[in-house]
PDB file of N, CA and C in Angstrom:
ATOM      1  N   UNK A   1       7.865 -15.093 -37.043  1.00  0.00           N
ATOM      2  CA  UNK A   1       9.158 -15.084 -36.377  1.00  0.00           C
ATOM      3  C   UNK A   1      10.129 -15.953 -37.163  1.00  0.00           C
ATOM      4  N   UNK A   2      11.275 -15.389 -37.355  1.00  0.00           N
ATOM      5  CA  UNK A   2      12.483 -16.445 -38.064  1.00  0.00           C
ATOM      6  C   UNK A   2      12.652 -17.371 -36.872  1.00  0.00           C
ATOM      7  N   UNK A   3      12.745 -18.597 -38.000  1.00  0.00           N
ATOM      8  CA  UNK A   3      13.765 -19.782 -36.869  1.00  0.00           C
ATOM      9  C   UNK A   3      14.868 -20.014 -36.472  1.00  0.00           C
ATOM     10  N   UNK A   4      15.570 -20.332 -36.438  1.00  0.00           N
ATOM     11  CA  UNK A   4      17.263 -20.882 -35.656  1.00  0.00           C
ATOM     12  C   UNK A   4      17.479 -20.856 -34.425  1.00  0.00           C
ATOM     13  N   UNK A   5      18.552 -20.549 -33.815  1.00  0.00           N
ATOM     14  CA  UNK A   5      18.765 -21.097 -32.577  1.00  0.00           C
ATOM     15  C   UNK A   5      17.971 -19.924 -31.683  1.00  0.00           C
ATOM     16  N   UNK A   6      18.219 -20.602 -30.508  1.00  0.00           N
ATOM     17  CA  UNK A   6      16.660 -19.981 -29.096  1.00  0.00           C
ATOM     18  C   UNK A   6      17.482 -18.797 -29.199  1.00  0.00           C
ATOM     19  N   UNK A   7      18.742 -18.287 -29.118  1.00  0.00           N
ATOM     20  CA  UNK A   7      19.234 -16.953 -29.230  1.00  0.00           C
ATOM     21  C   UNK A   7      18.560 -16.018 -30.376  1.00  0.00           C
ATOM     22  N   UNK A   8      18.763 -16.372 -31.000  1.00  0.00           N
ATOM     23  CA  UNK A   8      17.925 -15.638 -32.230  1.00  0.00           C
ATOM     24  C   UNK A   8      16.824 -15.397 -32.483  1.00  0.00           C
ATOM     25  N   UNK A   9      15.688 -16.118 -32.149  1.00  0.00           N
ATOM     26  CA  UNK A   9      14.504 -16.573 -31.487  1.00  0.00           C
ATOM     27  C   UNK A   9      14.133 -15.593 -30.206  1.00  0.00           C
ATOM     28  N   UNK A  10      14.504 -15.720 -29.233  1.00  0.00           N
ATOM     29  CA  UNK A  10      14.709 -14.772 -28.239  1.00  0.00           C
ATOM     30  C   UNK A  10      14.700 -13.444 -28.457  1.00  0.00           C
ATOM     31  N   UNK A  11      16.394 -13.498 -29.242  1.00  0.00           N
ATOM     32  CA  UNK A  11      16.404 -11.856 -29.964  1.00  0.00           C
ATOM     33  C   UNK A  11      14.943 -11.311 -30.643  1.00  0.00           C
ATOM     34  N   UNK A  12      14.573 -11.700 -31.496  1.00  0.00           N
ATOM     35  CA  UNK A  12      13.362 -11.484 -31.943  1.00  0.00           C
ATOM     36  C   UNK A  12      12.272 -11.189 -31.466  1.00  0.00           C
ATOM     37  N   UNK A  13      11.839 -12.100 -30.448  1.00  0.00           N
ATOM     38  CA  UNK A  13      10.908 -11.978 -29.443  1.00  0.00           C
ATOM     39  C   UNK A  13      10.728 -10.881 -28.969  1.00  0.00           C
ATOM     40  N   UNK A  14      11.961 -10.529 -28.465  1.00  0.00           N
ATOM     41  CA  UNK A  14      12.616  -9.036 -27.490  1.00  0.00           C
ATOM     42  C   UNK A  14      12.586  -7.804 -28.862  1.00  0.00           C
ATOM     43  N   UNK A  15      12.761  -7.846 -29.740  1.00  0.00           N
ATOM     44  CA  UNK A  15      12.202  -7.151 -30.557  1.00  0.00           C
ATOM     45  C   UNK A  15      10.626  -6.907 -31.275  1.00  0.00           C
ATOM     46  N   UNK A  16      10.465  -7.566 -31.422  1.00  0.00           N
ATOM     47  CA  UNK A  16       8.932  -7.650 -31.317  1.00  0.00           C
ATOM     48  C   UNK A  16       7.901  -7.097 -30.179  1.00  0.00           C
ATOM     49  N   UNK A  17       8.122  -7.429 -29.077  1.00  0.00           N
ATOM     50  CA  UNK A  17       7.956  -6.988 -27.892  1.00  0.00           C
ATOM     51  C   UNK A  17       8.005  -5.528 -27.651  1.00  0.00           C
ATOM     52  N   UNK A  18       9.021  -5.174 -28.034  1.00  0.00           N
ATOM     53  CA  UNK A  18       9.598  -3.761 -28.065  1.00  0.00           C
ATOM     54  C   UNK A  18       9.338  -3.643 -28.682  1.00  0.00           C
ATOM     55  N   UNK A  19       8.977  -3.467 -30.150  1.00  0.00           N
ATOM     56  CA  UNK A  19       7.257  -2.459 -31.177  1.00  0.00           C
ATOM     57  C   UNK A  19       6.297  -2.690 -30.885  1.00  0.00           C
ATOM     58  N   UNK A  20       5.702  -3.631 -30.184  1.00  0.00           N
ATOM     59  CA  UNK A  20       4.207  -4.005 -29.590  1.00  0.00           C
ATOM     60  C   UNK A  20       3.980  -3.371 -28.357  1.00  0.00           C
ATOM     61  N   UNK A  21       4.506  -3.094 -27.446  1.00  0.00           N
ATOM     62  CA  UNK A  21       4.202  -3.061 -26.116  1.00  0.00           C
ATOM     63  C   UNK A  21       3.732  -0.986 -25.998  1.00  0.00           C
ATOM     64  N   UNK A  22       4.356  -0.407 -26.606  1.00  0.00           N
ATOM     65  CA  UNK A  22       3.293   0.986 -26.766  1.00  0.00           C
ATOM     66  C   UNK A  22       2.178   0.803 -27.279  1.00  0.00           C
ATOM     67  N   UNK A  23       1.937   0.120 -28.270  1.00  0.00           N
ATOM     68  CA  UNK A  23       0.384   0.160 -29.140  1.00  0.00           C
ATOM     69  C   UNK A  23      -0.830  -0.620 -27.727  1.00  0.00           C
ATOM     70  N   UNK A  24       0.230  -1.448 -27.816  1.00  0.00           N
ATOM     71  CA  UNK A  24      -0.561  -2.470 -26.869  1.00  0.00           C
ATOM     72  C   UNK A  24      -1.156  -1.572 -25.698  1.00  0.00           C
ATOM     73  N   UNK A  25      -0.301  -0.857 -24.690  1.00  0.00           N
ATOM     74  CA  UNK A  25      -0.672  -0.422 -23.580  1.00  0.00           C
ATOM     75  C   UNK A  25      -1.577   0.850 -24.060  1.00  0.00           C
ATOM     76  N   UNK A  26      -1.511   1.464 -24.860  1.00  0.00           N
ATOM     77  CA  UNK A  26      -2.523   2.608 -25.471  1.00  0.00           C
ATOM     78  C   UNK A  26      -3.692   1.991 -25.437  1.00  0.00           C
ATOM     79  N   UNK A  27      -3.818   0.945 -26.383  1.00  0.00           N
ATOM     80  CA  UNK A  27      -5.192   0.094 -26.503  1.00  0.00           C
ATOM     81  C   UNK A  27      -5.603  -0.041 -25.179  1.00  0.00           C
ATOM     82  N   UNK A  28      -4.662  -0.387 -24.418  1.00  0.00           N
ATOM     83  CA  UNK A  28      -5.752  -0.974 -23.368  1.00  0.00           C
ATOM     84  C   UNK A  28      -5.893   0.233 -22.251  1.00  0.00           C
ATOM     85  N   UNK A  29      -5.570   1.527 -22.538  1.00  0.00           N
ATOM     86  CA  UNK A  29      -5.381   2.612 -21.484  1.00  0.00           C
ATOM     87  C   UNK A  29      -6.875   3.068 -22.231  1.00  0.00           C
ATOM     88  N   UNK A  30      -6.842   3.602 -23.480  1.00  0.00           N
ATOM     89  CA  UNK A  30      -8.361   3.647 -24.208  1.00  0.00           C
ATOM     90  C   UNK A  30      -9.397   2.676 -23.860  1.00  0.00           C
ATOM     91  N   UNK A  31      -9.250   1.427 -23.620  1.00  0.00           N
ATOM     92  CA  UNK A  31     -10.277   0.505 -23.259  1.00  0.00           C
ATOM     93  C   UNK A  31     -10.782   0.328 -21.746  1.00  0.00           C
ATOM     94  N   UNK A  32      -9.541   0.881 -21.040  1.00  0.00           N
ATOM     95  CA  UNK A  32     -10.186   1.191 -19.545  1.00  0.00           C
ATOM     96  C   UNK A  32     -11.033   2.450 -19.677  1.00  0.00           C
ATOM     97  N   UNK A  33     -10.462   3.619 -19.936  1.00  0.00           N
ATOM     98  CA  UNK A  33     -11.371   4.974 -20.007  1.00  0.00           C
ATOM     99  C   UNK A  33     -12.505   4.400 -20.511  1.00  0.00           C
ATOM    100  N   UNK A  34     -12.820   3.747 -21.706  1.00  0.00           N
ATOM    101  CA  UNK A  34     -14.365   3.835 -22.583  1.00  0.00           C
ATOM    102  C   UNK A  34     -14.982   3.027 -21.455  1.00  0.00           C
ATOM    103  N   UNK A  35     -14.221   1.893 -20.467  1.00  0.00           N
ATOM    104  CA  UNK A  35     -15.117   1.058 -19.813  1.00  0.00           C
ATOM    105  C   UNK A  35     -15.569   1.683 -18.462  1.00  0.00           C
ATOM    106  N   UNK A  36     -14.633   2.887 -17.959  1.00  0.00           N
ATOM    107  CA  UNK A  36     -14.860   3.707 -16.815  1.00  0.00           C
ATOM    108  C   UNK A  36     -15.578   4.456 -17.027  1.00  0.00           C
ATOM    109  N   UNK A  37     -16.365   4.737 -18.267  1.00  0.00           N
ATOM    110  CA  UNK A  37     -17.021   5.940 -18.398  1.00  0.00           C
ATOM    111  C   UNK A  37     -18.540   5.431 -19.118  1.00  0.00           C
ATOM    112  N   UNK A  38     -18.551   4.511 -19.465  1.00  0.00           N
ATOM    113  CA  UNK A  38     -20.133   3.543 -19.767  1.00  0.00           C
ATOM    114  C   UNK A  38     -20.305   2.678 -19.374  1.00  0.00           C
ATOM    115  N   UNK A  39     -19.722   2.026 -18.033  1.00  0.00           N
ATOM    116  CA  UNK A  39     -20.006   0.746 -17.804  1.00  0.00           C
ATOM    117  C   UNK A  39     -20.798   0.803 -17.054  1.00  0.00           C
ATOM    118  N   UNK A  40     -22.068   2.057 -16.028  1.00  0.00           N
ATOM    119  CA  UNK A  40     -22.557   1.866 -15.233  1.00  0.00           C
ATOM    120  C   UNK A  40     -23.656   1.986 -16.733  1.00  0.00           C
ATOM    121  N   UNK A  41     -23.975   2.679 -17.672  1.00  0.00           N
ATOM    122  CA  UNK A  41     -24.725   2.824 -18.617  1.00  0.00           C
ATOM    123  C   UNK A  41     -25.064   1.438 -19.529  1.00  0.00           C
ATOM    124  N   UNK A  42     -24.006   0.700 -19.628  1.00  0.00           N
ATOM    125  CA  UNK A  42     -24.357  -0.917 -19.928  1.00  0.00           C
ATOM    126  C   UNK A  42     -25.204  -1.290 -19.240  1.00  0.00           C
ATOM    127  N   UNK A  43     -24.227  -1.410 -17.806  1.00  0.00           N
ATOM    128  CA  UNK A  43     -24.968  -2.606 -16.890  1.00  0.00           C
ATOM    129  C   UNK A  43     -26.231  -2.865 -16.420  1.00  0.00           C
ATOM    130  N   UNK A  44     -26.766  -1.446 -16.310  1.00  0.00           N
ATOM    131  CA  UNK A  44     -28.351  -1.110 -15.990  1.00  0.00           C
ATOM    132  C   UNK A  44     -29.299  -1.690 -16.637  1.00  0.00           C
ATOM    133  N   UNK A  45     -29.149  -1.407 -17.906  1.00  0.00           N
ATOM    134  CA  UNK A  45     -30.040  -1.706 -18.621  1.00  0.00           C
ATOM    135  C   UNK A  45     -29.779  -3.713 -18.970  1.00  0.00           C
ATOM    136  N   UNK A  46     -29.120  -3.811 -18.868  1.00  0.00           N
ATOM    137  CA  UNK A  46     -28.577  -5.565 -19.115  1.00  0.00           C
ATOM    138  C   UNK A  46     -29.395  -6.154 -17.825  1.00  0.00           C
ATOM    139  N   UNK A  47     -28.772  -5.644 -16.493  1.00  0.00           N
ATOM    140  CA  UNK A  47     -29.858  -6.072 -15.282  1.00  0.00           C
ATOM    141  C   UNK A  47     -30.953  -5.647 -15.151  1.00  0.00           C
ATOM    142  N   UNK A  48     -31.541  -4.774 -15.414  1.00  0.00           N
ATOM    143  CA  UNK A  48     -32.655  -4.306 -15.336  1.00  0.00           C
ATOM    144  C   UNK A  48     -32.672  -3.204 -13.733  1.00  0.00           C
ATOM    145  N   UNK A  49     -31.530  -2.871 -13.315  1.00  0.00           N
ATOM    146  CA  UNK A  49     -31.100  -2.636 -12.052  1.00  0.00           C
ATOM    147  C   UNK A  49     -31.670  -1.278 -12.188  1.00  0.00           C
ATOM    148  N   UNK A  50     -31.680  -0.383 -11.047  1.00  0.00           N
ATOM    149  CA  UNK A  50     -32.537   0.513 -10.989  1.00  0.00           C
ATOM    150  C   UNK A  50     -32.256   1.517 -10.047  1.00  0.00           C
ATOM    151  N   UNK A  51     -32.362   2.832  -9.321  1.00  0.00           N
ATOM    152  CA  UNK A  51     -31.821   3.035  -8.199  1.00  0.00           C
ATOM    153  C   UNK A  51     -32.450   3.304  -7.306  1.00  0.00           C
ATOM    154  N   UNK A  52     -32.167   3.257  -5.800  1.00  0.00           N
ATOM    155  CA  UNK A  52     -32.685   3.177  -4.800  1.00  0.00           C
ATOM    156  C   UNK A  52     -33.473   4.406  -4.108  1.00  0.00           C
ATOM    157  N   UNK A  53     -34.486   4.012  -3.582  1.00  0.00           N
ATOM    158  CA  UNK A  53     -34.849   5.438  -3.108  1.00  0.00           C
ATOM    159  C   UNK A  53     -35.410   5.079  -1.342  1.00  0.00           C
ATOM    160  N   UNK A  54     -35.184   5.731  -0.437  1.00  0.00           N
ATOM    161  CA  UNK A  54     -35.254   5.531   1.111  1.00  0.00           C
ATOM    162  C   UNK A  54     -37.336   5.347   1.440  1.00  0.00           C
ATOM    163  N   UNK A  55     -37.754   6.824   0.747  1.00  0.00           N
ATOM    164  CA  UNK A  55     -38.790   6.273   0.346  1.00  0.00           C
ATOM    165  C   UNK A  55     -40.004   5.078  -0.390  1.00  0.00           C
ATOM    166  N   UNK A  56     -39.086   4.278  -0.951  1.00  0.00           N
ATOM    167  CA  UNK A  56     -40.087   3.558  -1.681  1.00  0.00           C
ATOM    168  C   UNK A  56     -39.424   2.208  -1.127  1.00  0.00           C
ATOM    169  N   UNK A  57     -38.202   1.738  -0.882  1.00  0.00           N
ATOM    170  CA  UNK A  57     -37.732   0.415  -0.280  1.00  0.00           C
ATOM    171  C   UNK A  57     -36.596   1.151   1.210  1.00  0.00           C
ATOM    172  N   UNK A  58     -37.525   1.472   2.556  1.00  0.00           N
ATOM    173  CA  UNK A  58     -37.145   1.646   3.847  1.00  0.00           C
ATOM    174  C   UNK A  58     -36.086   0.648   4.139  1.00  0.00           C
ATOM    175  N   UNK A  59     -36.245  -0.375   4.254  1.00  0.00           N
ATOM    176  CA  UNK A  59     -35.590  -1.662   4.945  1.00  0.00           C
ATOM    177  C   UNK A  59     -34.305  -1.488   4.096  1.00  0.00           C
ATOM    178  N   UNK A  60     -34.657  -1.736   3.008  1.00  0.00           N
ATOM    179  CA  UNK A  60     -33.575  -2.274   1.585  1.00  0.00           C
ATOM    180  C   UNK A  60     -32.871  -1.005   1.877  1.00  0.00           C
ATOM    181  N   UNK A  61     -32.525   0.066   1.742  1.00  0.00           N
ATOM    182  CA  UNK A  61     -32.005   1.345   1.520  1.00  0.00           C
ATOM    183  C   UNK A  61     -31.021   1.523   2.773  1.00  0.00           C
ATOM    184  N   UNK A  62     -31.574   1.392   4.309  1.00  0.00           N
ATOM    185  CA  UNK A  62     -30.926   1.169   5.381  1.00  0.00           C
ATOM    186  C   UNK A  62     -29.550   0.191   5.416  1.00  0.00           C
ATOM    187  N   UNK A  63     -30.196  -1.617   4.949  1.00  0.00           N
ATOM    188  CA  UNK A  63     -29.571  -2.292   4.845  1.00  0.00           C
ATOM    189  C   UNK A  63     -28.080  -1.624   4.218  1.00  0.00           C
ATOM    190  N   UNK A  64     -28.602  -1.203   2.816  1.00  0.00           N
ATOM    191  CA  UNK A  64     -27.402  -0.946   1.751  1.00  0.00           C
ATOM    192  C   UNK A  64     -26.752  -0.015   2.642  1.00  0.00           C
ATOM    193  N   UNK A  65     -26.976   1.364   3.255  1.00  0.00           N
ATOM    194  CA  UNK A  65     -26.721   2.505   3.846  1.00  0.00           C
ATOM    195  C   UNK A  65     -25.131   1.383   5.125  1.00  0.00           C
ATOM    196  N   UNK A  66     -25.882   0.389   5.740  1.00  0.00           N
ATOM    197  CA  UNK A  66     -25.092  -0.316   6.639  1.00  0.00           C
ATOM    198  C   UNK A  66     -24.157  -0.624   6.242  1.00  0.00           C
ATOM    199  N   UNK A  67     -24.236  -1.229   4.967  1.00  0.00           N
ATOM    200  CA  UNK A  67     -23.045  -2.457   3.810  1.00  0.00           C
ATOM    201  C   UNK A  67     -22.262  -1.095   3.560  1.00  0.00           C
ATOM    202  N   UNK A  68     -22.641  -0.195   3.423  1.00  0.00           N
ATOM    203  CA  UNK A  68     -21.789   1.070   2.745  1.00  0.00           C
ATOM    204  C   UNK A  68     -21.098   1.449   3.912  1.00  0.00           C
ATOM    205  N   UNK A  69     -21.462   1.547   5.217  1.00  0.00           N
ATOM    206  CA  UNK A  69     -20.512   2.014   6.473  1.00  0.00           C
ATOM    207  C   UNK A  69     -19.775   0.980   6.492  1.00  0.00           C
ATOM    208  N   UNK A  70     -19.959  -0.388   6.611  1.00  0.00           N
ATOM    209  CA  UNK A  70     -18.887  -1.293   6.800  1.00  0.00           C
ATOM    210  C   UNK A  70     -17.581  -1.236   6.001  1.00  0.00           C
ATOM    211  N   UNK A  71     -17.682  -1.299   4.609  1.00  0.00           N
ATOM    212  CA  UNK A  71     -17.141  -0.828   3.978  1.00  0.00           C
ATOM    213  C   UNK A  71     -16.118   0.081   3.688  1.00  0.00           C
ATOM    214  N   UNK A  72     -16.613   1.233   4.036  1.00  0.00           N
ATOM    215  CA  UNK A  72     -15.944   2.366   4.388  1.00  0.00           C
ATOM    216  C   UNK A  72     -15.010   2.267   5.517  1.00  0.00           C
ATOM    217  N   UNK A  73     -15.241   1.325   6.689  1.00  0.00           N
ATOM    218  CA  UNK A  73     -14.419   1.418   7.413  1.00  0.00           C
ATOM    219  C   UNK A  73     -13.113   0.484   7.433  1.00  0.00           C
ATOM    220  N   UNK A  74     -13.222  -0.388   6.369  1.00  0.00           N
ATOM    221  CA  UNK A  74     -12.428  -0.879   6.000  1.00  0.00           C
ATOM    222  C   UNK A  74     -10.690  -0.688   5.472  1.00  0.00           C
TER     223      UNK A  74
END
């Protein structure tokens, strides 16, 4: 950025701003999609998380089934 007075400074800023701020919001419109679309594919495997089945955890499955109506009614 050139120096001199905060007007000029400013000016600049506000120009700068204004060539950055399309690239910028692209980047981060691409970085939501890639994160909306693999982030349940990360996380699994990082936790070791797994999915539920009514058969094999009764109690646990209900519980969640409850947390999910509350929820919903929110």
């Amino acid at each position: 950025m050139p120096g001199g007075a905060l007007g000029e400074i400013a000016a600049a800023a506000r120009r700068q701003f204004a060539r950055a701020w399309p690239l910028a919001t692209a980047a981060a419109l691409v970085w939501f999609i890639i994160a909306y679309c693999v982030h349940q594919s990360l996380i699994s495997p990082a936790t070791g998380a797994k999915g539920v089945r009514r058969a094999e955890t009764p109690r646990l499955y209900t519980a969640l089934e409850e947390l999910d109506s509350c929820i919903a009614l929110d």
